[in-house]
C-alpha atoms as a PDB file:
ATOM      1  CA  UNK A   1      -2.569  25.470 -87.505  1.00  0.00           C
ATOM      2  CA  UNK A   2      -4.381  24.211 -90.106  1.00  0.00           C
ATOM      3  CA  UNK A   3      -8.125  25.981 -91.369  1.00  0.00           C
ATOM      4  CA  UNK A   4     -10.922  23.154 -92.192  1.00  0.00           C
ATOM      5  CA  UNK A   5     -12.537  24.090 -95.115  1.00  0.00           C
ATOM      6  CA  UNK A   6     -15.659  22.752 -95.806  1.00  0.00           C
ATOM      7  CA  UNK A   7     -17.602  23.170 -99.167  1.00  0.00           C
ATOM      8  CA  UNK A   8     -16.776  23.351-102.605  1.00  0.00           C
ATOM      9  CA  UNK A   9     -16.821  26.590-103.128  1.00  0.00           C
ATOM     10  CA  UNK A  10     -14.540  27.218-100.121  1.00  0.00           C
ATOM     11  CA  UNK A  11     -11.794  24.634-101.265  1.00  0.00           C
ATOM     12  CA  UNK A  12     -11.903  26.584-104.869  1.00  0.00           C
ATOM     13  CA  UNK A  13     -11.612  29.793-103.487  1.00  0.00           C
ATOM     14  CA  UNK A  14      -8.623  28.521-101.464  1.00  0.00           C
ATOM     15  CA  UNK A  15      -6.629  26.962-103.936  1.00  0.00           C
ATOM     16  CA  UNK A  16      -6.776  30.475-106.034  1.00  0.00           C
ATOM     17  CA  UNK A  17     -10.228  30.122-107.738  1.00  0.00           C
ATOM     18  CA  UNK A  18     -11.704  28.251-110.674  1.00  0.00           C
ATOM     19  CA  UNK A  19      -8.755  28.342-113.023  1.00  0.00           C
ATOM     20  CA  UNK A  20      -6.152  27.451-110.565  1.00  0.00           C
ATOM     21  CA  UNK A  21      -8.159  24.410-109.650  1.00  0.00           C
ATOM     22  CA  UNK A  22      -8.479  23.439-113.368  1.00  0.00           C
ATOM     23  CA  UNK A  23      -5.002  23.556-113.629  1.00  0.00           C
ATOM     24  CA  UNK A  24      -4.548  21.276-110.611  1.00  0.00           C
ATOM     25  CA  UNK A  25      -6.369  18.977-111.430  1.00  0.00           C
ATOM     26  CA  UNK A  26      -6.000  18.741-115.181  1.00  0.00           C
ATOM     27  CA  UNK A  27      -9.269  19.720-115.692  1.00  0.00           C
ATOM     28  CA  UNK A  28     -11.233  21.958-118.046  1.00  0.00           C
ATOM     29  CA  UNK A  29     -12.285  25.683-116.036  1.00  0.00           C
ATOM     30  CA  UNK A  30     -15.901  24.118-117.059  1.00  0.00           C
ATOM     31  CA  UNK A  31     -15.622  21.177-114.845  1.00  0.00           C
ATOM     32  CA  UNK A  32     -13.717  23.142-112.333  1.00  0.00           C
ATOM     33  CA  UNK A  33     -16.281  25.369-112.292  1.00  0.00           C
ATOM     34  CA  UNK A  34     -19.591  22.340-112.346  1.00  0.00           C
ATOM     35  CA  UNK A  35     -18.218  20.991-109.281  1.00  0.00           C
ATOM     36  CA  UNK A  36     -19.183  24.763-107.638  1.00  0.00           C
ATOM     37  CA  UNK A  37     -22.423  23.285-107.905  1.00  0.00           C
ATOM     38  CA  UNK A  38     -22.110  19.707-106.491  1.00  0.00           C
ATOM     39  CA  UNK A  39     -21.566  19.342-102.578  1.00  0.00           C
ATOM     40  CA  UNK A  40     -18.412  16.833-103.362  1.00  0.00           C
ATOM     41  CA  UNK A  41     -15.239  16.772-105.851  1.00  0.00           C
ATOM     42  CA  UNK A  42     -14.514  13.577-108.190  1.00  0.00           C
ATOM     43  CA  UNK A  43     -12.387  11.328-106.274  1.00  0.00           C
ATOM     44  CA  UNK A  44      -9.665  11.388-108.626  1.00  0.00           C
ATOM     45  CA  UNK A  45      -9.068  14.792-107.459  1.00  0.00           C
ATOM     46  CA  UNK A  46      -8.259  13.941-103.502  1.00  0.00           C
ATOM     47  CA  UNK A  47      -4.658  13.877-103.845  1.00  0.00           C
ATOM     48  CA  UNK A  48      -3.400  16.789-106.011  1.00  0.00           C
ATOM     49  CA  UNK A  49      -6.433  18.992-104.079  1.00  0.00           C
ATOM     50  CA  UNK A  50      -5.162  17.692-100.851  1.00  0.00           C
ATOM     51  CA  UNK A  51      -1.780  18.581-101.553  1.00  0.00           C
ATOM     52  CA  UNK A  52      -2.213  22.020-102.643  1.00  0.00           C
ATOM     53  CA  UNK A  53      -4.455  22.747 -99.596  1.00  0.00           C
ATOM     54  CA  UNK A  54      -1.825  21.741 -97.177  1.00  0.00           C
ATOM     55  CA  UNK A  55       0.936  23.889 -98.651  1.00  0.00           C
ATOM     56  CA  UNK A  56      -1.779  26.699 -98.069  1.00  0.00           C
ATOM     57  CA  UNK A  57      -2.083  25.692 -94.122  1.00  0.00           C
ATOM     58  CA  UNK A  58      -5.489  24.601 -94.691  1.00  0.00           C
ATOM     59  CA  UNK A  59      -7.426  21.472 -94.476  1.00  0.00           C
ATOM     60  CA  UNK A  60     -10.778  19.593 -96.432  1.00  0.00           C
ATOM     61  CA  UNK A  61     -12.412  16.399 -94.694  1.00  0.00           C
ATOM     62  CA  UNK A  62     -12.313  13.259 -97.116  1.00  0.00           C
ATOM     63  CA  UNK A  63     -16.378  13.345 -97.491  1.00  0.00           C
ATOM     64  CA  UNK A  64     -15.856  16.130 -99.910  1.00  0.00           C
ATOM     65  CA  UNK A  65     -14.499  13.769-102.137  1.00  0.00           C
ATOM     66  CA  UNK A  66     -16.794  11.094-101.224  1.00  0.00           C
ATOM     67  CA  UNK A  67     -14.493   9.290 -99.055  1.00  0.00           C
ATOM     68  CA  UNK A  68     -15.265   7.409 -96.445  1.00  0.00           C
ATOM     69  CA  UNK A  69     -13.057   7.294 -93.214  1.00  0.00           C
ATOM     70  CA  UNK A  70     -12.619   4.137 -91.252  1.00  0.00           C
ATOM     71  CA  UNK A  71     -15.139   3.899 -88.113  1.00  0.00           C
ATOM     72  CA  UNK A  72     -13.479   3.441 -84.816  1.00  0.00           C
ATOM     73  CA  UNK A  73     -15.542   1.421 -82.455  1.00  0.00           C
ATOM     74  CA  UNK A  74     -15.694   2.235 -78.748  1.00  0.00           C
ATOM     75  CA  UNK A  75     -14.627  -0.248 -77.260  1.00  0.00           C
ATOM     76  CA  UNK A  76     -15.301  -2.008 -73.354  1.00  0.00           C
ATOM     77  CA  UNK A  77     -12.558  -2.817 -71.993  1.00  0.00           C
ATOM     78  CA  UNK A  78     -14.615  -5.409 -70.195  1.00  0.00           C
ATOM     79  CA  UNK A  79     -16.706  -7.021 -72.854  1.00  0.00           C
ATOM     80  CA  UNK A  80     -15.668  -9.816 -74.435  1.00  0.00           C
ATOM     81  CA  UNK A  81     -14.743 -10.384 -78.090  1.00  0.00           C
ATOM     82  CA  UNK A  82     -17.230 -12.199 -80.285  1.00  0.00           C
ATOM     83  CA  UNK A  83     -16.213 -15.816 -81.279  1.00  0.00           C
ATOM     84  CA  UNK A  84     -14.633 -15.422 -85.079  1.00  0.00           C
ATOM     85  CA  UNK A  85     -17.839 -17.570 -87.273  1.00  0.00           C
ATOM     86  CA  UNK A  86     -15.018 -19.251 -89.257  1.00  0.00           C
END
């Protein structure tokens, strides 16, 4: 079972605190420690952060690295798809 983590702070105290993060990341501690103060990590980050969480049993939604995750429609069974314009 996996624990969603959900700030900053939370996914740096996870992954074994500001240093440890620097080092994943290949980062200065500075910058490891800025993004303490920022609601989101730099993208570039995702996968190595991503990684190390999930070897930890734990879990970060993509907004915390300003991703976006695909929208899924509901759909009507009954309704009808729109013509395609082209």
């Amino acid at each position: 079972m996996t624990n969603e983590l959900t700030t900053t702070v939370e996914v740096i105290r996870v992954l074994g605190g500001i240093k440890a993060v620097a080092a994943l990341t290949n980062r200065t501690p500075g910058a490891a420690w800025n993004w303490t103060k920022f609601s989101t990590f730099p993208s570039d980050t995702y996968v190595a952060m991503q990684e190390g969480l999930a070897k930890l049993g734990h879990s970060a939604p993509s907004s915390l690295w300003r991703m976006a995750s695909a929208a899924q429609p509901e759909k009507d069974a009954n309704a009808e798809s729109p013509p395609c314009p082209y």
